[in-house]
Protein backbone atom coordinates (compact mmCIF):
# COMPACT_ATOMS: atom_id res chain seq x y z
CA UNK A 1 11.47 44.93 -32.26
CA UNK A 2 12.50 42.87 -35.15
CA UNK A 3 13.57 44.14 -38.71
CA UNK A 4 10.90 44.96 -41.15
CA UNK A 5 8.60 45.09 -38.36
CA UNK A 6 6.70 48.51 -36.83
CA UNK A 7 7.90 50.14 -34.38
CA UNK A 8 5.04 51.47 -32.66
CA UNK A 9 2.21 49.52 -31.44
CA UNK A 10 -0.48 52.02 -31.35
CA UNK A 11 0.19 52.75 -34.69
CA UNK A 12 0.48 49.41 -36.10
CA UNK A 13 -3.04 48.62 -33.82
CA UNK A 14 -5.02 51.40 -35.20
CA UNK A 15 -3.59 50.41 -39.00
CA UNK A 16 -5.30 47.24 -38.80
CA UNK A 17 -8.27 48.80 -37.08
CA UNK A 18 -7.82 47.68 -33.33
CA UNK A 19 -6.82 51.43 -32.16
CA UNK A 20 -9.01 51.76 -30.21
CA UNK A 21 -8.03 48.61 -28.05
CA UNK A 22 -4.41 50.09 -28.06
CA UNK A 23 -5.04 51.84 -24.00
CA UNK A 24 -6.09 48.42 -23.04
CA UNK A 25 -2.50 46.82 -24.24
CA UNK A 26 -0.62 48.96 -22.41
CA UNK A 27 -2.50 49.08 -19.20
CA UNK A 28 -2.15 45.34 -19.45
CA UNK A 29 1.76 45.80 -20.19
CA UNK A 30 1.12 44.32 -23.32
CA UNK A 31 4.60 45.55 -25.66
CA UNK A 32 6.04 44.10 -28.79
CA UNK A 33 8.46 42.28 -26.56
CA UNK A 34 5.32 39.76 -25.50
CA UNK A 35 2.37 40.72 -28.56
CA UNK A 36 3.56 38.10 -30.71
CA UNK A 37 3.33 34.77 -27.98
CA UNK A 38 -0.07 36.46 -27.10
CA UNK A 39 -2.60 33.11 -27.40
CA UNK A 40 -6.22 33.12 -27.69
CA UNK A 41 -7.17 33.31 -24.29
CA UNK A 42 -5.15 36.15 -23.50
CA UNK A 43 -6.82 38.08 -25.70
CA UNK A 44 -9.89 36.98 -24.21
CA UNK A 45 -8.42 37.82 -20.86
CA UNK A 46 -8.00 41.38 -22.06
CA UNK A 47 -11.68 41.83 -23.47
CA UNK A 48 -11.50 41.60 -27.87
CA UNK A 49 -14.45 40.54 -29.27
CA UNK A 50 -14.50 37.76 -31.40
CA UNK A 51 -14.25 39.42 -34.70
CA UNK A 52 -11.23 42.04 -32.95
CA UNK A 53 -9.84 38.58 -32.07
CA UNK A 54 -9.61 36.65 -35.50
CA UNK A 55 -8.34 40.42 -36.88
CA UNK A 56 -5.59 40.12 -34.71
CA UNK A 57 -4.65 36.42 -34.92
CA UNK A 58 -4.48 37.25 -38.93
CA UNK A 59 -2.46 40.33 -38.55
CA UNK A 60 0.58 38.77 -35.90
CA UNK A 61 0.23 35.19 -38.39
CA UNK A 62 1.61 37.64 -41.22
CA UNK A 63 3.63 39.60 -38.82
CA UNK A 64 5.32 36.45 -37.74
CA UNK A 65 5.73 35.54 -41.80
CA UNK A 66 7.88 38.68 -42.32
CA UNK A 67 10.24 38.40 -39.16
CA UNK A 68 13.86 36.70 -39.40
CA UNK A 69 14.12 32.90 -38.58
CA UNK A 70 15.19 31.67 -35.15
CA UNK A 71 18.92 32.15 -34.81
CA UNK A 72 20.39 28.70 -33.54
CA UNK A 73 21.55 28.63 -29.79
CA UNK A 74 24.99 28.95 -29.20
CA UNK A 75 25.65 25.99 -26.87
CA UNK A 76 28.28 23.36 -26.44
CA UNK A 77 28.76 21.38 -23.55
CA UNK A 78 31.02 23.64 -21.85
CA UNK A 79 29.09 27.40 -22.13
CA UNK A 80 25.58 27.91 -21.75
CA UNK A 81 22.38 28.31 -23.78
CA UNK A 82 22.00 31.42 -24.80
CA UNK A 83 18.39 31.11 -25.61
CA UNK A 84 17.01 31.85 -22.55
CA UNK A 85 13.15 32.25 -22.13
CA UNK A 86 11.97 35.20 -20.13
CA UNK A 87 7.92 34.16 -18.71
CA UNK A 88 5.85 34.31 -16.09
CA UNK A 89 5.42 31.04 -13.78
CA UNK A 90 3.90 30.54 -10.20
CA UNK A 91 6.00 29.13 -7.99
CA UNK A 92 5.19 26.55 -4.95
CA UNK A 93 7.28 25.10 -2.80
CA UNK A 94 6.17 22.58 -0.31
CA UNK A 95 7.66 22.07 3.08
CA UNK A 96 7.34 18.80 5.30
CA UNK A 97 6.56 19.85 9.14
CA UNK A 98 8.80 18.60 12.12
CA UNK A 99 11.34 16.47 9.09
CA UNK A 100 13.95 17.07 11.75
CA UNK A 101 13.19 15.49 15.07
CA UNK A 102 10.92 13.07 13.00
CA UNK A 103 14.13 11.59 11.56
CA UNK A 104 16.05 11.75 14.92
CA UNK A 105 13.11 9.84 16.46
CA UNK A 106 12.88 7.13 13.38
CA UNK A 107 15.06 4.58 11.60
CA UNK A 108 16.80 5.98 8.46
CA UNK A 109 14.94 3.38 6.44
CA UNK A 110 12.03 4.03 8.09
CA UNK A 111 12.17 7.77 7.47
CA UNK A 112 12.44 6.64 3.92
CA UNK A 113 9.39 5.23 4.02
CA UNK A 114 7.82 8.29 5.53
CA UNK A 115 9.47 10.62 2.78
CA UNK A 116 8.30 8.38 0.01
CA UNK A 117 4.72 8.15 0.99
CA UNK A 118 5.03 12.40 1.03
CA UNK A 119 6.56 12.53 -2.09
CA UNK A 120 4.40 10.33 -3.50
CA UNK A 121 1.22 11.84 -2.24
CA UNK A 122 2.88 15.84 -3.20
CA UNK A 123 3.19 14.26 -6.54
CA UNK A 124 0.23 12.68 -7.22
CA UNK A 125 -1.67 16.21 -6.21
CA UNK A 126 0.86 17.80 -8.70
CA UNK A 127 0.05 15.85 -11.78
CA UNK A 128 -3.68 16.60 -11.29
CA UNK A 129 -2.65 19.72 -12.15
CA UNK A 130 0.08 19.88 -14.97
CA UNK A 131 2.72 21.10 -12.98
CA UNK A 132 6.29 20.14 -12.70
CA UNK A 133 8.42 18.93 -9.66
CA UNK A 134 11.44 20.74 -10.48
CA UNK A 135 13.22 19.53 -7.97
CA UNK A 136 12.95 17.33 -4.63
CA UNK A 137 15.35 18.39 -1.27
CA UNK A 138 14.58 15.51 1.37
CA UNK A 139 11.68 16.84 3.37
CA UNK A 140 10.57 19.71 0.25
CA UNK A 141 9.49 20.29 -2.97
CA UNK A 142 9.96 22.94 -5.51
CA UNK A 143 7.15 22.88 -8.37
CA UNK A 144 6.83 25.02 -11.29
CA UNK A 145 3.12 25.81 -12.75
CA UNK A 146 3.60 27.71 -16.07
CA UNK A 147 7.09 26.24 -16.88
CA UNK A 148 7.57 23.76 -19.22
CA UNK A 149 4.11 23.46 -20.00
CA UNK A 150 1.92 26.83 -19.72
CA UNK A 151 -1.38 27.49 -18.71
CA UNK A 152 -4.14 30.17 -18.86
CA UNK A 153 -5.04 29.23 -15.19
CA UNK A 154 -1.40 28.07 -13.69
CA UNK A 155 -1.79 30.49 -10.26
CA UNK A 156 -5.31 28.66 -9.49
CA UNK A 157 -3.37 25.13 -10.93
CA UNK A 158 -0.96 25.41 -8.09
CA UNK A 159 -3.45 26.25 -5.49
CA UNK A 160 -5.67 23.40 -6.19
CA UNK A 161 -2.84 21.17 -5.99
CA UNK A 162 -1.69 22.34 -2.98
CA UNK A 163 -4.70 22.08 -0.86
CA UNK A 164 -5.22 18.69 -2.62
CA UNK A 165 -1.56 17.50 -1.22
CA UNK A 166 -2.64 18.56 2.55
CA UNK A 167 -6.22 16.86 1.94
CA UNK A 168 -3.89 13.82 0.81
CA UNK A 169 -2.22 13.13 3.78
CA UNK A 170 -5.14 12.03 5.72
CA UNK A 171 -5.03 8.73 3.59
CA UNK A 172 -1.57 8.17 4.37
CA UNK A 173 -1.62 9.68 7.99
CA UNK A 174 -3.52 6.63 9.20
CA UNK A 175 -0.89 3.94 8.13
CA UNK A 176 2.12 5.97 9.00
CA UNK A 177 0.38 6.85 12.48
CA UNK A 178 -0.29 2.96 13.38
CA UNK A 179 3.07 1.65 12.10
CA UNK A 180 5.78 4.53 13.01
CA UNK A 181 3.82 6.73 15.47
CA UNK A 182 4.46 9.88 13.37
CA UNK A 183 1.46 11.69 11.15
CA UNK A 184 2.90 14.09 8.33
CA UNK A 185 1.82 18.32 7.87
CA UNK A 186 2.86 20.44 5.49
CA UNK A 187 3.15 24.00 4.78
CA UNK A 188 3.31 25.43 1.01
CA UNK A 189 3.57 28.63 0.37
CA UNK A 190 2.86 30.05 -3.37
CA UNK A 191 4.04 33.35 -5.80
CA UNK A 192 3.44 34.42 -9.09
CA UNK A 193 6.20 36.54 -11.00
CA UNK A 194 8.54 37.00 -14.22
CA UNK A 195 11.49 34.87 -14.47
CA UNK A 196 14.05 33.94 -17.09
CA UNK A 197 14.34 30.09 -17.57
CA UNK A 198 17.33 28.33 -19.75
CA UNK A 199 20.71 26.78 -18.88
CA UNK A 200 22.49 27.59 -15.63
CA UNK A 201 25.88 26.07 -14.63
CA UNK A 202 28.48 24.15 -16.82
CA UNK A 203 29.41 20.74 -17.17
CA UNK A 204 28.08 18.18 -14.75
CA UNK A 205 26.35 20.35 -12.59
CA UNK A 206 24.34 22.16 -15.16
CA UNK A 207 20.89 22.57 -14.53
CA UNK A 208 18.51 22.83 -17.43
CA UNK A 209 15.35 23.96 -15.72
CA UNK A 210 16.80 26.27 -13.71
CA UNK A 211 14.99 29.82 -13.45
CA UNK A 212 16.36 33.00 -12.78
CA UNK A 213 14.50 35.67 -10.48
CA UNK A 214 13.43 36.32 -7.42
CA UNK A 215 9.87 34.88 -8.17
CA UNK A 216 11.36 31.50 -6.29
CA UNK A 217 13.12 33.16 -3.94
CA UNK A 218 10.04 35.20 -2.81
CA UNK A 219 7.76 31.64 -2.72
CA UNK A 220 10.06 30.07 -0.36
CA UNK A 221 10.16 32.78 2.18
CA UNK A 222 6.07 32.70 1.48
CA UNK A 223 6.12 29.15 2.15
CA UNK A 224 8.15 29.77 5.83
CA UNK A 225 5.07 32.12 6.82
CA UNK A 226 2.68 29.51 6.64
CA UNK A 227 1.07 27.33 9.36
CA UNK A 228 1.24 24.23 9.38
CA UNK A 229 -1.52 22.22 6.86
CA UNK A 230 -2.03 25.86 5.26
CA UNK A 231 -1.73 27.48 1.92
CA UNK A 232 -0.44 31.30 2.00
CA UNK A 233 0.04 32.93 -1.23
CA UNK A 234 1.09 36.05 -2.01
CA UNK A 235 -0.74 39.27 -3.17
CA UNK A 236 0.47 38.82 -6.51
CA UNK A 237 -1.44 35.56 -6.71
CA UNK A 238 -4.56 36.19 -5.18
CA UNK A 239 -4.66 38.55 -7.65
CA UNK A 240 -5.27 36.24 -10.61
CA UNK A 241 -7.60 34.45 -8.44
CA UNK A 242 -9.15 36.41 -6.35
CA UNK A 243 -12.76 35.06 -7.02
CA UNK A 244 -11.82 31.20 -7.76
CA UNK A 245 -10.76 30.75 -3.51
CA UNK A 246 -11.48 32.12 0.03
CA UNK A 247 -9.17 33.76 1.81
CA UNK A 248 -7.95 35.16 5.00
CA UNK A 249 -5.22 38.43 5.28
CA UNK A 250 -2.40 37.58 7.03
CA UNK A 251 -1.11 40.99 6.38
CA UNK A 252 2.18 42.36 5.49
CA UNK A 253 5.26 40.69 6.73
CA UNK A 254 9.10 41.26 6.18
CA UNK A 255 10.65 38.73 4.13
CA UNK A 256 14.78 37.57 4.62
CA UNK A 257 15.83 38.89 1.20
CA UNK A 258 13.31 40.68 0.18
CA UNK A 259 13.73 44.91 0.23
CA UNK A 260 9.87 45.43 0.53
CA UNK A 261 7.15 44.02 2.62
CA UNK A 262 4.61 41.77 0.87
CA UNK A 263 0.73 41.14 1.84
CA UNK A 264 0.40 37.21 2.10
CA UNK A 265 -3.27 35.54 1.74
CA UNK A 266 -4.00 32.24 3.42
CA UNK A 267 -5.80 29.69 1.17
CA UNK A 268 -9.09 28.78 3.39
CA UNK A 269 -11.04 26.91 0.68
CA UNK A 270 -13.15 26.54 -2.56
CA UNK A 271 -15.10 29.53 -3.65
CA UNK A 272 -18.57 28.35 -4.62
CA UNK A 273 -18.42 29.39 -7.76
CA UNK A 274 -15.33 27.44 -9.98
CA UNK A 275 -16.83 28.64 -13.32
CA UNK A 276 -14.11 30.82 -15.00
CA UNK A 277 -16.90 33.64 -16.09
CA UNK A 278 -18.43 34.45 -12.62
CA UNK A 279 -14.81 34.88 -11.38
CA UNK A 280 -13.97 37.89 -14.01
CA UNK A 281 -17.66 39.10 -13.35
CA UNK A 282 -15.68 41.00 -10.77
CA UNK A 283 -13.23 43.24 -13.52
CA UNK A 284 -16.18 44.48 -14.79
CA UNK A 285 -18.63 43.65 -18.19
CA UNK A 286 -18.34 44.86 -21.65
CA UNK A 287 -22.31 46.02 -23.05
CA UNK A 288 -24.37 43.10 -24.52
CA UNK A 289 -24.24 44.07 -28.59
CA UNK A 290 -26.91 42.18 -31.20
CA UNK A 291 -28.04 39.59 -28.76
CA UNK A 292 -31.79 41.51 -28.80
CA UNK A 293 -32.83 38.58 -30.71
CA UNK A 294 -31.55 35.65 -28.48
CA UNK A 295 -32.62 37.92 -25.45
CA UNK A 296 -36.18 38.39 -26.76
CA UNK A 297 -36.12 34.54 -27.22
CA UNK A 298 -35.12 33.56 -24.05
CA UNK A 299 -37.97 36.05 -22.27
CA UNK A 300 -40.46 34.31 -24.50
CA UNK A 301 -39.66 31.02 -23.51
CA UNK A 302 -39.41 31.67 -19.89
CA UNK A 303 -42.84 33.06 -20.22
CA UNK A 304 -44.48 29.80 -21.62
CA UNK A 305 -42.79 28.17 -18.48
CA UNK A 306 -43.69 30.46 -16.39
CA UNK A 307 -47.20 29.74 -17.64
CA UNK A 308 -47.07 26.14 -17.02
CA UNK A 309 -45.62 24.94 -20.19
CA UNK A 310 -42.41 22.93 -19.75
CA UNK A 311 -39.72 24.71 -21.71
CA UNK A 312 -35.92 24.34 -22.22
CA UNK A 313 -33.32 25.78 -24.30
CA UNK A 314 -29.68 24.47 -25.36
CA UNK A 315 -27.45 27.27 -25.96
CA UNK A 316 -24.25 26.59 -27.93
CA UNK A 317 -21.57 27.69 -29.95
CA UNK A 318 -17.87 28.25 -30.16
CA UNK A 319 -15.66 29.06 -27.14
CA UNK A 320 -15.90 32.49 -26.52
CA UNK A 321 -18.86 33.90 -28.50
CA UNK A 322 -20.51 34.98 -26.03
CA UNK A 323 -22.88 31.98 -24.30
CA UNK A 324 -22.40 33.35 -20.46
CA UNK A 325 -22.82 36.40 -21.09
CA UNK A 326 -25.67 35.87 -22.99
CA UNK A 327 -26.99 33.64 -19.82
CA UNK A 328 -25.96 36.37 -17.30
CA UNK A 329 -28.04 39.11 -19.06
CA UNK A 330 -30.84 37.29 -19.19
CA UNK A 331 -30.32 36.57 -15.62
CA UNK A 332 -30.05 40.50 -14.92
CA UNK A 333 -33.49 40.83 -17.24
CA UNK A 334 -35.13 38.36 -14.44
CA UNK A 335 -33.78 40.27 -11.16
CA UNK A 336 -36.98 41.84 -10.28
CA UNK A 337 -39.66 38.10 -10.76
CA UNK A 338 -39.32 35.56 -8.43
CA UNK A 339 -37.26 32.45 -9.14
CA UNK A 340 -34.29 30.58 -8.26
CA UNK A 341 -31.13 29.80 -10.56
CA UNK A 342 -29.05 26.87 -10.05
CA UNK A 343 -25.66 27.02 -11.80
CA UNK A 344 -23.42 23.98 -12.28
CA UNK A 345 -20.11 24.32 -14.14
CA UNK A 346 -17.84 21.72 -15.26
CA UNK A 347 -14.16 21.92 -15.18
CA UNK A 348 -11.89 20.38 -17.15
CA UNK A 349 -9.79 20.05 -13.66
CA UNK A 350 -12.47 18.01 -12.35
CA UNK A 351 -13.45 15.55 -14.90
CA UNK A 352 -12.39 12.54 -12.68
CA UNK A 353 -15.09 13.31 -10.47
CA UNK A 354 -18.62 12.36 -11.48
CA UNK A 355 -21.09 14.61 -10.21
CA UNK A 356 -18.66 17.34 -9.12
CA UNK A 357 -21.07 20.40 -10.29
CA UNK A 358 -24.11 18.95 -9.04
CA UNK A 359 -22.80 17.57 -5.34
CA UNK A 360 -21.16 21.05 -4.86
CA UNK A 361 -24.55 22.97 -5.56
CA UNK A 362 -26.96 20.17 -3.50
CA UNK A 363 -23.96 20.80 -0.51
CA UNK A 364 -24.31 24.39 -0.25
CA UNK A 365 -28.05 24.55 -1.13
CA UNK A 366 -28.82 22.56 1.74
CA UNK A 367 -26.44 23.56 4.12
CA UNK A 368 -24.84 19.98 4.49
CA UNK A 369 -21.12 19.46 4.96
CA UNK A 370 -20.25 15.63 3.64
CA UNK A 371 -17.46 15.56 6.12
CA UNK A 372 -19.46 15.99 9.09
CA UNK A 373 -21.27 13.30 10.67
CA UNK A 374 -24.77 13.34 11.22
CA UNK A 375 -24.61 14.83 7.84
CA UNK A 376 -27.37 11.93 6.66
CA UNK A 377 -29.83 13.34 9.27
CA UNK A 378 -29.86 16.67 8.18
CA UNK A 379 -30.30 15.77 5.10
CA UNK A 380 -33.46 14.26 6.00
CA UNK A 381 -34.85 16.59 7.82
CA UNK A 382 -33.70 18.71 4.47
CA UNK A 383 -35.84 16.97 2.17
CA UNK A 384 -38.55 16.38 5.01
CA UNK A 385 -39.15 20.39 4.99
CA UNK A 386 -39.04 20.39 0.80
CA UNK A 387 -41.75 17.79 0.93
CA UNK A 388 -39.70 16.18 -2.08
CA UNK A 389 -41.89 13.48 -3.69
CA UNK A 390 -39.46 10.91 -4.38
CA UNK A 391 -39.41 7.51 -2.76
CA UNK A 392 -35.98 6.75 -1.43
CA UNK A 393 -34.60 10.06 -2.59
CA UNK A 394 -32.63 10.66 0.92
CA UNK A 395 -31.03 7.63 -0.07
CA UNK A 396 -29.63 8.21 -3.13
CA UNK A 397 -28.75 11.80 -2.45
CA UNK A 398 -27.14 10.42 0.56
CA UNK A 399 -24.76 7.97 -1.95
CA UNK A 400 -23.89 11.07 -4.35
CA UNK A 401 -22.59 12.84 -1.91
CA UNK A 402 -20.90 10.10 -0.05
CA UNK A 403 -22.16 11.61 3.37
CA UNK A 404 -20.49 9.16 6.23
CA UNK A 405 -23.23 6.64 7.29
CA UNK A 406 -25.09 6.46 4.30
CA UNK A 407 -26.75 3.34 2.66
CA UNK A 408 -24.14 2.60 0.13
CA UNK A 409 -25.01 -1.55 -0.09
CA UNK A 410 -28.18 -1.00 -2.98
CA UNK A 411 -25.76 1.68 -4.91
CA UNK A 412 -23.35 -0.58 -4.70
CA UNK A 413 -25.78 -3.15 -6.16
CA UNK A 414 -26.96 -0.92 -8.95
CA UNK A 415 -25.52 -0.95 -12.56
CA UNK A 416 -24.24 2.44 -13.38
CA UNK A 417 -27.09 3.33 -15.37
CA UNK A 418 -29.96 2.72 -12.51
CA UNK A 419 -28.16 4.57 -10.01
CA UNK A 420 -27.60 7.38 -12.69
CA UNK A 421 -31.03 7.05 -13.74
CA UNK A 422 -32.09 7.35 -9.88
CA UNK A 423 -30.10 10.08 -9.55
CA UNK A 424 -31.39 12.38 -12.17
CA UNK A 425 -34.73 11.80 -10.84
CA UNK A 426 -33.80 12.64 -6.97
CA UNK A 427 -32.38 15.92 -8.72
CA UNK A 428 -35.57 16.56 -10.58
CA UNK A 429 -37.93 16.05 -7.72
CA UNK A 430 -35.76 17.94 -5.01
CA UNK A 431 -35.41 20.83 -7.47
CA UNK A 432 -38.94 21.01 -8.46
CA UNK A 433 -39.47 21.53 -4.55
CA UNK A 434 -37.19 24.21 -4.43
CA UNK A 435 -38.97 26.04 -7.42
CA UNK A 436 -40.12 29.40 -5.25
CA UNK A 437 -43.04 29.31 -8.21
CA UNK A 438 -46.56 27.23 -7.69
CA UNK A 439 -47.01 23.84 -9.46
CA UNK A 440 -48.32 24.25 -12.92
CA UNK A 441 -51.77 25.72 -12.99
CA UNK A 442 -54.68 23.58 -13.67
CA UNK A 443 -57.21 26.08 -15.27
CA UNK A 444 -57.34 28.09 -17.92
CA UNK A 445 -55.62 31.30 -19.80
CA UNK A 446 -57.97 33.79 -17.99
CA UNK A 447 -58.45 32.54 -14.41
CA UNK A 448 -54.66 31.76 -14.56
CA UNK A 449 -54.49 35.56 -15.49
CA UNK A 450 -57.05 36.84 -12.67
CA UNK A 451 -55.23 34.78 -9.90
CA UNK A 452 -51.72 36.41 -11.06
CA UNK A 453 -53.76 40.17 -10.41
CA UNK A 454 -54.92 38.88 -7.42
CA UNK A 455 -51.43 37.56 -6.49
C-alpha cells in the first residue's frame, strides 16, 4: 500500500462503516493491491447496496486524492516499460481445421482467398463483441477479451463470439465449397486467468500487447481439446458463466505444459435466459428491505387484473436499485395462484437484432426450432391448438422468426410500421391465449366471487 494510506482493510472498511462487508472482500480476494480500480459493477458483483456503494465510491475518490502521482515509465527505445499492468483477461484462440492438407491440395493464392474469408468472418464475430485480435498466425487467431478495453462480462464476450464465428462459416462455406471444393471448421478453445500485460522484447521485435502468464498458454492447449466446430472452455470460465450457456463435461484432461489437470466444458448453446439477474439468481439473494410498499402495490394491482380490469405497471429507476429484484419477489409472492410469466430481456449485445427477446421466448414457448424445416407447420398447428384469434397471425409470426418457407413477399411489402404494428398484435392475441386464467368475467362483483368458491 501507498504512503499516507491504511494499512489494513478491515480496519479502514469498518472506519467508514462498511465492516461488516469486510468477510465478503476477502472471500472475493478483494486486497488493497486491486480496491482502488474496483468499478461500479464490481461492487455490484460482490452484493453492496446502493447506499454501501456511493459510501464507498466517496471514500476510495478521497483515498485516491491523498495517494502520490503516477511515477513516469522508464522507457526508451532500447529497455522496456516498466509500467506493466497486472489484470485479468479471457483468452481465445481460434484454430482453422485441416489448414494443412487444405493448402497442399489448393493454389497458394487460392488458399489466400480461403484464409481471408476466415479471417474476415473470425473478425467480424470478434468486433460484435469488443474484443481484440492480438495477433493472426496463418490458419489461427489469438484474441484478448478484457485487454485493452475491459468488460464486466468479457468471459461470456468471448463465448458469444466464438460460437458466432463457427455459425459464420456457413455463409462463407457455400462459396468456398462451389469454387475451391474445400468448406472451413474451426475449433476455439477459451480460459480466463491473471496476467501481466506491458512491453516485451527490445527494438524491432518488441511487442506492445504482449501478456505474460500462463492464462494464454493454458487457452491454447484448451483450444487443441476441442472438436472440430466446438467451443471448450475451461472450468475457470464456466465459472463466470455458468448460467448465461449450456454445457457438456468433457472432464479432466492433461495439458502439455501444464503441472495439473484441468476440467474443460464444451460450449453447446444459449441458455434461455440471457438476462444478467436470473444468471446470479444462482449465488444466492440478499433479503428484500423497504420494498413493503412497492410489494403491496404490485399485489393490488394484480388483483384488479386478476378481476378483469386491465392493469399495467412501469417500473423504473437507476441501474442497480433494485427493479429485478423487486420483480422476482413479487414473482415468489405469486408461486402458489395460477398464471404464466413471460420474461424478455434486452441486451446491449444484441441490439442489432430486432425482436431478439421476443423471437427467443415465442421459440421456446412453442417448441419451434427456426432452423428446422417444417418449422411453419408446426407453428400452425401451434396456434391452431391456442385458438389464437388473429387473422393471418401464423403469417406474421412466421416472418419474425424467419422460419424457412415462410410468406415473406407481404412483409416485404409492408412499411416498417405495419409490420411492427402487426406484430404487436400477433403477440397480444397469441399471449392472451396462453393466459392459463379465463377471459374477463362478464357479471358482477358477487357472482364473480361465488364462481371463484365454486372454482
Amino acid at each position: 500500500m501507498e504512503t499516507g494510506a491504511p494499512s489494513d482493510l478491515k480496519t479502514w472498511l469498518s472506519g467508514i462503516g462498511l465492516g461488516s462487508h469486510a468477510e465478503r472482500f476477502v472471500d472475493n480476494g478483494v486486497d488493497w493491491d486491486v480496491l482502488l480500480e474496483l468499478t461500479e459493477a464490481d461492487l455490484k458483483e460482490l452484493g453492496l447496496s446502493l447506499g454501501d456503494r456511493k459510501r464507498l465510491v466517496r471514500a476510495l475518490t478521497g483515498l485516491r486524492q491523498t495517494q502520490p502521482g503516477p511515477r513516469p515509465a522508464a522507457r526508451d527505445d532500447s529497455g522496456p516499460n516498466l509500467a506493466a499492468e497486472r489484470r485479468q483477461i479471457t483468452v481465445m484462440f481460434v484454430d482453422l481445421v485441416g489448414s494443412t492438407p487444405m493448402s497442399e491440395k489448393l493454389d497458394p493464392e487460392d488458399m489466400r482467398d480461403v484464409l481471408h474469408a476466415f479471417h474476415a468472418n473470425c473478425a467480424a464475430a470478434i468486433e460484435v463483441e469488443d474484443g481484440h485480435i492480438a495477433r493472426t498466425m496463418g490458419d489461427g487467431v489469438l484474441v484478448y477479451f478484457g485487454y485493452p478495453r475491459a468488460h464486466e462480462d468479457d468471459a461470456a464476450r468471448a463465448v458469444r463470439a466464438a460460437l458466432a464465428i463457427i455459425d459464420g462459416l456457413r455463409a462463407p462455406n457455400e462459396g468456398l465449397a462451389a469454387q475451391h471444393g474445400v468448406r472451413l471448421q474451426t475449433r476455439i478453445g477459451i480460459h480466463t486467468g491473471l496476467v501481466v500485460v506491458g512491453d516485451v522484447g527490445a527494438g524491432t521485435t518488441r511487442d506492445k500487447e504482449a501478456i505474460v502468464g500462463e492464462t494464454p498458454n493454458i487457452a491454447a492447449r484448451v483450444q487443441s481439446e476441442a472438436q472440430a466446430d466446438s467451443v471448450v472452455v475451461s472450468a475457470a470460465t464456466r465459472r463466470l458463466i455458468e448460467s448465461l450457456f449450456t454445457f457438456e463435461d468433457v472432464g479432466l484432461r492433461a495439458l502439455k505444459g501444464v503441472s495439473m489437470p484441468v476440467r474443460l466444458w464444451r460450449v453447446t448453446g444459449l441458455a434461455e435466459s440471457i438476462d444478467r439477474f436470473d444468471a446470479r439468481v444462482h449465488r444466492g439473494l440478499t433479503p428484500l428491505v423497504g420494498r413493503a410498499a412497492e410489494l403491496e402495490m404490485l399485489r393490488q394491482r394484480w388483483n384488479k387484473a386478476h378481476d378483469g380490469e386491465m392493469r399495467s405497471v412501469l417500473l423504473v429507476g437507476e441501474a442497480g436499485i433494485g427493479k429485478s429484484r423487486l420483480i422476482r419477489a413479487f414473482r415468489d409472492v405469486l408461486r402458489g395462484e395460477p398464471h404464466q410469466t413471460i420474461t424478455w430481456h434486452c441486451s446491449s449485445s444484441y441490439r442489432n437484432s430486432a425482436f431478439l427477446p421476443v423471437i427467443l421466448w415465442l421459440s421456446r414457448a412453442l417448441s419451434i426450432d427456426p432452423q428446422e424445416h417444417g418449422s411453419v407447420d408446426r407453428l400452425q398447428a401451434a396456434i391452431d391448438s391456442l385458438d389464437v384469434r388473429q387473422a393471418r397471425a401464423t403469417a406474421t409470426l412466421s416472418s419474425l422468426l424467419g422460419l424457412p418457407g415462410a410468406e415473406t413477399a407481404d412483409a416485404a411489402e409492408m412499411s416498417g410500421l405495419v409490420f411492427k404494428r402487426k406484430v404487436l398484435d400477433a403477440l397480444a392475441a397469441t399471449i392472451e391465449a396462453m393466459a392459463p386464467i379465463p377471459r374477463p368475467w362478464s357479471c358482477c362483483a358477487s357472482c364473480r366471487n361465488a364462481c371463484r368458491r365454486r372454482g
